[in-house]
Protein backbone atom coordinates (compact mmCIF):
# COMPACT_ATOMS: atom_id res chain seq x y z
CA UNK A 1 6.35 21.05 -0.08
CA UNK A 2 9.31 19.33 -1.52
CA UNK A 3 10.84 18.18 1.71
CA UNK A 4 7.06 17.01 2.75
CA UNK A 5 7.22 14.70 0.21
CA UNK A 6 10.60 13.71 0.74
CA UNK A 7 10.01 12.92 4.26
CA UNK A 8 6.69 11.38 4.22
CA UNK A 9 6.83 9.78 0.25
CA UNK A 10 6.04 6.18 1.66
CA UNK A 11 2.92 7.16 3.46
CA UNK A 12 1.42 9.19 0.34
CA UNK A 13 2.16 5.40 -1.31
CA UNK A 14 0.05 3.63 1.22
CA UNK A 15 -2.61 5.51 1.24
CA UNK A 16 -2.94 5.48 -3.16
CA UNK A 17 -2.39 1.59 -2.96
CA UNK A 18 -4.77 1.67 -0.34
CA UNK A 19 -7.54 3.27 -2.25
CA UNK A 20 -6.57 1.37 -5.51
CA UNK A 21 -7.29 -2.28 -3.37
CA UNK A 22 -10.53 -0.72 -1.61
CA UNK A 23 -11.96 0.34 -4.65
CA UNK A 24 -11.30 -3.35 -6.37
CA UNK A 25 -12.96 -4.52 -3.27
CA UNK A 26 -16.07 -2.57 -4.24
CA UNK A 27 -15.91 -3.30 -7.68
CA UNK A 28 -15.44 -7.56 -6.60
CA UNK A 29 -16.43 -10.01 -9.23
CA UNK A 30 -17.12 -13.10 -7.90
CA UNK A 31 -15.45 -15.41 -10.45
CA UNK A 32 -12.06 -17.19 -10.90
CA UNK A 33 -10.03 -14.05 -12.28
CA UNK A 34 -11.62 -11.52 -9.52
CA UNK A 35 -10.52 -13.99 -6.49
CA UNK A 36 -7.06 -14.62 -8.10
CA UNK A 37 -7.07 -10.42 -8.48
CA UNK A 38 -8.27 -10.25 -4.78
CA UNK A 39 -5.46 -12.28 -3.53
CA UNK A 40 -2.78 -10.75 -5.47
CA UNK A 41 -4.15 -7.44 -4.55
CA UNK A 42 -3.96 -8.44 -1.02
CA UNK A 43 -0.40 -9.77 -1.15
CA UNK A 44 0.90 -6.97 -2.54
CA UNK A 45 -0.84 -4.52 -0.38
CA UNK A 46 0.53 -6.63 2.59
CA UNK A 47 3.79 -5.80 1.44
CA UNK A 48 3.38 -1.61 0.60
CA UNK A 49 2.76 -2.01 4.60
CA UNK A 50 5.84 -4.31 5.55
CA UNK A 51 7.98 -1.60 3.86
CA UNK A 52 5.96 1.26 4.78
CA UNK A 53 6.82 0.09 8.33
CA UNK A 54 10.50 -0.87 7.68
CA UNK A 55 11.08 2.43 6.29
CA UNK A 56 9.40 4.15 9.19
CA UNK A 57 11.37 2.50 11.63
CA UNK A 58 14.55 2.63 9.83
CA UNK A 59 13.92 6.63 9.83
CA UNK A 60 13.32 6.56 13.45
CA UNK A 61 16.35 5.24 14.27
CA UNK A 62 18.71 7.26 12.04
CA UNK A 63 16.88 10.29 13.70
């Protein structure tokens, strides 16, 4: 278990920042404060996947 979680730590990551900015999509208030938290929940989900992908190419290279 504990080298399936070393290997694969980045995608377990994705996938719980993933849920976390689905469910604030469900739960969207249509004010001032929920856009601002919709963008900035966006951004930073944006970036969980640039370094999801770095770090899964990076692997694949080193083998």
């Amino acid at each position: 278990m504990k080298a399936f979680l070393n290997k694969h730590y980045h995608w377990l990551f994705l996938i719980v920042v993933s849920i976390s900015f689905i469910l604030s999509l469900v739960n969207f208030d249509p004010s001032t404060k929920g856009i601002v938290a919709i963008i900035f929940g966006g951004i930073g989900f944006l970036g969980v996947v640039y370094l999801v992908v770095r770090i899964e190419v990076q692997n694949r290279k080193n083998g």
